[in-house]
C-alpha atoms as a PDB file:
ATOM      1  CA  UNK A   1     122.933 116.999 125.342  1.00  0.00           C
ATOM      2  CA  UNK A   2     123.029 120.783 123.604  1.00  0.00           C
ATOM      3  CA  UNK A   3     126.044 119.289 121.355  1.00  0.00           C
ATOM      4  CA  UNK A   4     124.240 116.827 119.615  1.00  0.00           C
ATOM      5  CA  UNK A   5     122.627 117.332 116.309  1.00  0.00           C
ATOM      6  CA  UNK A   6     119.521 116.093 116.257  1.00  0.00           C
ATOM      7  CA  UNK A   7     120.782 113.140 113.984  1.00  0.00           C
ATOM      8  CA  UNK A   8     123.346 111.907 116.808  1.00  0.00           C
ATOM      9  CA  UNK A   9     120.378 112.710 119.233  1.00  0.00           C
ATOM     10  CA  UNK A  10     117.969 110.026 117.027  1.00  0.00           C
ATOM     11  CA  UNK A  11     121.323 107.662 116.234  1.00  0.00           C
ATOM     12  CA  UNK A  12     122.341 107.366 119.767  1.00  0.00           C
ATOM     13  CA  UNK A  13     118.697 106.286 121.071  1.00  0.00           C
ATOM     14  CA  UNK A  14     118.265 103.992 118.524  1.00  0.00           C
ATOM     15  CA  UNK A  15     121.543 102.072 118.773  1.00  0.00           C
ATOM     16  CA  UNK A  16     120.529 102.241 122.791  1.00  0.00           C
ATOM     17  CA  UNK A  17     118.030 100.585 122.241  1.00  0.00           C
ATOM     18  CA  UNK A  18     119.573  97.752 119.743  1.00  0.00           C
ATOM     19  CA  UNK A  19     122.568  97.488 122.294  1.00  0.00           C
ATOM     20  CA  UNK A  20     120.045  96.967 125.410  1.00  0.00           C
ATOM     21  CA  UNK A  21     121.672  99.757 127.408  1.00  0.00           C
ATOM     22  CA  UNK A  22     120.245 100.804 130.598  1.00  0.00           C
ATOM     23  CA  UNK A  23     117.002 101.547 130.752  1.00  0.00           C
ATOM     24  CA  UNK A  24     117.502 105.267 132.525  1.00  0.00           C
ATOM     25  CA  UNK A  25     120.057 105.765 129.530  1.00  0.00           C
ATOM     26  CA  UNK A  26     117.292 105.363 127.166  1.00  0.00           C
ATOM     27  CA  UNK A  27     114.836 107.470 128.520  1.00  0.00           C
ATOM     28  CA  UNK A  28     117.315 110.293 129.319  1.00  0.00           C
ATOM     29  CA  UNK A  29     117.903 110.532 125.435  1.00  0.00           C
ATOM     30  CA  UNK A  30     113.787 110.065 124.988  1.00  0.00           C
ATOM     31  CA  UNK A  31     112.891 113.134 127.383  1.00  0.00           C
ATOM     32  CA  UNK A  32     115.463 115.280 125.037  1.00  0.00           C
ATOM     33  CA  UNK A  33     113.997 113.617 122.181  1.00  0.00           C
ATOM     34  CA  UNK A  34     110.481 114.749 122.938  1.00  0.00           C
ATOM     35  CA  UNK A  35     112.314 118.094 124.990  1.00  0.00           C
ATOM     36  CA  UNK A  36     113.296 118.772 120.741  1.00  0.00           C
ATOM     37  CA  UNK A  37     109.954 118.048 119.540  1.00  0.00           C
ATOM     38  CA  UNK A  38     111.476 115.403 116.761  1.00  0.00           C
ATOM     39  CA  UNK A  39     110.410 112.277 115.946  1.00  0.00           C
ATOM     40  CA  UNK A  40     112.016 109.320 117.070  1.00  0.00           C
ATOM     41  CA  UNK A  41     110.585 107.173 113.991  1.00  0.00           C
ATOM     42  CA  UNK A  42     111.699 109.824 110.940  1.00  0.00           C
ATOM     43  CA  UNK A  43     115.471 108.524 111.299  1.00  0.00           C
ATOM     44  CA  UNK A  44     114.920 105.192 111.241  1.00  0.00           C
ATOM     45  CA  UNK A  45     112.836 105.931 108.071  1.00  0.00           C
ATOM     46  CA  UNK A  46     115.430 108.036 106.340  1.00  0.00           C
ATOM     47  CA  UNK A  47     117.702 105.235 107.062  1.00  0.00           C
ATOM     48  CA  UNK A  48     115.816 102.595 105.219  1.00  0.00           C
ATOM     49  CA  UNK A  49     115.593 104.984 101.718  1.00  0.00           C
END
């Protein structure tokens, strides 16, 4: 997980989550999500500006 930017980090769990993928999947990308302190709704924002 220490090669992806944060952007991949936030990309990859959202697409997870639009693709259904496994549910372990998801959280392993939350728990380094949260491990990185960022927050999963500020890509999704930057996205829609």
């Amino acid at each position: 997980m220490a090669m992806l930017t944060d952007e991949m980090l936030l990309d990859s769990y959202h697409m997870a989550i639009q693709l259904n993928l496994e549910r372990d999947f998801i959280a392993l990308l939350l728990a380094e999500i949260r491990k990185r302190e960022l927050d999963v709704n500020a890509n999704a924002l930057a996205v829609l500006h």
